[in-house]
Protein backbone atom coordinates (compact mmCIF):
# COMPACT_ATOMS: atom_id res chain seq x y z
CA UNK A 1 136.29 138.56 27.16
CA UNK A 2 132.67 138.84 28.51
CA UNK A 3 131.44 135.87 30.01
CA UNK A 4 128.11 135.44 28.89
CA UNK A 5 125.99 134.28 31.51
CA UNK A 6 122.03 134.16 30.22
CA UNK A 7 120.78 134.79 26.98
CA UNK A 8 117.49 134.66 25.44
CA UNK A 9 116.63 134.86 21.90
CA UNK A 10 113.20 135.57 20.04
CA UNK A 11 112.86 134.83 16.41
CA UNK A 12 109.98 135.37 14.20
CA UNK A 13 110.91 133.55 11.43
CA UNK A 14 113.54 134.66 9.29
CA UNK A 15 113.51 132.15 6.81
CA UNK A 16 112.26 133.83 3.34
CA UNK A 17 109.79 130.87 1.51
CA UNK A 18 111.04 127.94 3.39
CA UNK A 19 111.08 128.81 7.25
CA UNK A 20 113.94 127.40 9.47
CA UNK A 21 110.28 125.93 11.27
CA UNK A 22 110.95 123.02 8.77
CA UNK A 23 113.94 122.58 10.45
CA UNK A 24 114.10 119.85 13.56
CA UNK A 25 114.74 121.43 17.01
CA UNK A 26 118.01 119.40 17.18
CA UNK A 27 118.85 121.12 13.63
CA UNK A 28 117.80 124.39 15.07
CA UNK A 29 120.01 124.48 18.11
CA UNK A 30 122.59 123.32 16.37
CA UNK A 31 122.67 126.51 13.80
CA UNK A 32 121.71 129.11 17.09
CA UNK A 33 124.60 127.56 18.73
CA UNK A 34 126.95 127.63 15.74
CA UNK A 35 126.11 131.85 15.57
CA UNK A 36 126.13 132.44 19.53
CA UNK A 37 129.90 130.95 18.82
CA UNK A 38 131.16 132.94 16.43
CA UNK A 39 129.42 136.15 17.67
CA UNK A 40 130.65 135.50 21.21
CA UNK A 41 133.01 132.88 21.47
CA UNK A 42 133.27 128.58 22.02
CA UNK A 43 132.02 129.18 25.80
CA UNK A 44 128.46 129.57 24.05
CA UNK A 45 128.48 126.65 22.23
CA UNK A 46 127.69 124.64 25.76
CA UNK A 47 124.54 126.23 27.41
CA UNK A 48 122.79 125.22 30.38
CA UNK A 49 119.41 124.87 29.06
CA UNK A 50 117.95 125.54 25.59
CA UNK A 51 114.34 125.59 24.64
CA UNK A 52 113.15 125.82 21.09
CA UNK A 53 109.73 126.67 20.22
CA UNK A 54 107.69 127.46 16.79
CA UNK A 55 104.65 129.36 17.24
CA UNK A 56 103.07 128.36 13.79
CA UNK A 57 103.10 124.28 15.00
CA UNK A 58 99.83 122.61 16.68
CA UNK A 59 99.41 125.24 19.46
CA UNK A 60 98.73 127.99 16.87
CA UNK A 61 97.25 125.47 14.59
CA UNK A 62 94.74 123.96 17.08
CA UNK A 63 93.01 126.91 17.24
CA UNK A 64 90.46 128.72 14.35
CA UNK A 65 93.80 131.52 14.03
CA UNK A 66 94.67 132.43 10.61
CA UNK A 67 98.39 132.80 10.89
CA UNK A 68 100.33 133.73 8.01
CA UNK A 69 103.71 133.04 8.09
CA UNK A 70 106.40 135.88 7.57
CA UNK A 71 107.74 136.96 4.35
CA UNK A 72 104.68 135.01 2.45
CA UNK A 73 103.21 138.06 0.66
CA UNK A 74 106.35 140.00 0.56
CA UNK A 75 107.06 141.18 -3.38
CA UNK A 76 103.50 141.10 -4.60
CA UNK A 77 102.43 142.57 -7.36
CA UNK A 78 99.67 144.22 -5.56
CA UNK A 79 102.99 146.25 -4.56
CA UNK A 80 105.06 147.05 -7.25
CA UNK A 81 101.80 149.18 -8.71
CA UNK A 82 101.89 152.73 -8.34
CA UNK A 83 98.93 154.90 -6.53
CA UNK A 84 97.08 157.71 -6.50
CA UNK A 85 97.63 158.63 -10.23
CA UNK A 86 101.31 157.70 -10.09
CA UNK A 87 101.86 159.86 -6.69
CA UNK A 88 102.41 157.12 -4.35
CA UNK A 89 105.03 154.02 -4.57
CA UNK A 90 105.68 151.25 -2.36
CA UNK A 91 109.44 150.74 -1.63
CA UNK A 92 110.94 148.69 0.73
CA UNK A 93 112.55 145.24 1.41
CA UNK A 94 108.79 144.00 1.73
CA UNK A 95 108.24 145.29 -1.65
CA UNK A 96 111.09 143.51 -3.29
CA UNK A 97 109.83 139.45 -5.49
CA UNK A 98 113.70 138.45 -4.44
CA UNK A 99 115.04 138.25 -0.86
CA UNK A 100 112.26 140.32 0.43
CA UNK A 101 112.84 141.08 4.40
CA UNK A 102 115.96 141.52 4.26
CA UNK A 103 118.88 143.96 3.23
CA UNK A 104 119.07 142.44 -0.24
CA UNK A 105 115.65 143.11 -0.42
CA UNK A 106 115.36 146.44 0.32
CA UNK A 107 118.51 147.09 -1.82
CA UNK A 108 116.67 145.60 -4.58
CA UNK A 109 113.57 147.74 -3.95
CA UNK A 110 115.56 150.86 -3.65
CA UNK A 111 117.06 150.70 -7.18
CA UNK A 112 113.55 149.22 -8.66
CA UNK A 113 112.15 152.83 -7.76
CA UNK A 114 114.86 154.51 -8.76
CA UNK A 115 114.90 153.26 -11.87
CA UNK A 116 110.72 153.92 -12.15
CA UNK A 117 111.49 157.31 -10.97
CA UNK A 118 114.35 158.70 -12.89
């Protein structure tokens, strides 16, 4: 087994409608540290520092930013239209009103244009 020695991990919010920023930090680490164990083993579940930050709190907040948070104008209906006299479509996860950003998403997108299509 690899012993894992540093790791850092980025997020940008993953969390479809909801956000995991509504989450405590304590909450958080608890379900980063529950994946980094079963992706690499119970030696990751005891790390020598963890820091936790969400970039849409006060620091982004403070300022005159408008910060839209991911996923929140996935599935529009802006894009399920069709352009350019019916020659252009919009299909991807983005695209799709359920579980829009991810795999299920784009899965759902795929056969929504097929279906328009065929």
């Amino acid at each position: 087994m690899i012993k894992l020695t540093s790791c850092i991990l980025f997020s940008s919010n993953n969390c479809s409608k909801g956000s995991a920023s509504g989450y405590s930090t304590e909450v958080r680490k608890e379900f980063v540290l529950k994946q980094l164990v079963d992706l690499l083993g119970p030696d990751a579940s005891f790390p020598t520092s963890y820091f936790d930050k969400v970039w849409t709190d006060e620091y982004i907040l403070s300022g005159s930013q408008i910060i839209h948070r991911p996923h929140q104008n996935n599935g529009h209906p802006s894009l399920q239209q069709s352009y350019m006299n019916g020659r252009l479509f919009f299909a991807a996860t983005e695209t799709a009103v359920e579980f829009s950003g991810y795999m299920e998403g784009a899965v759902i997108a795929a056969k929504r244009m097929s279906e328009k299509l065929i």
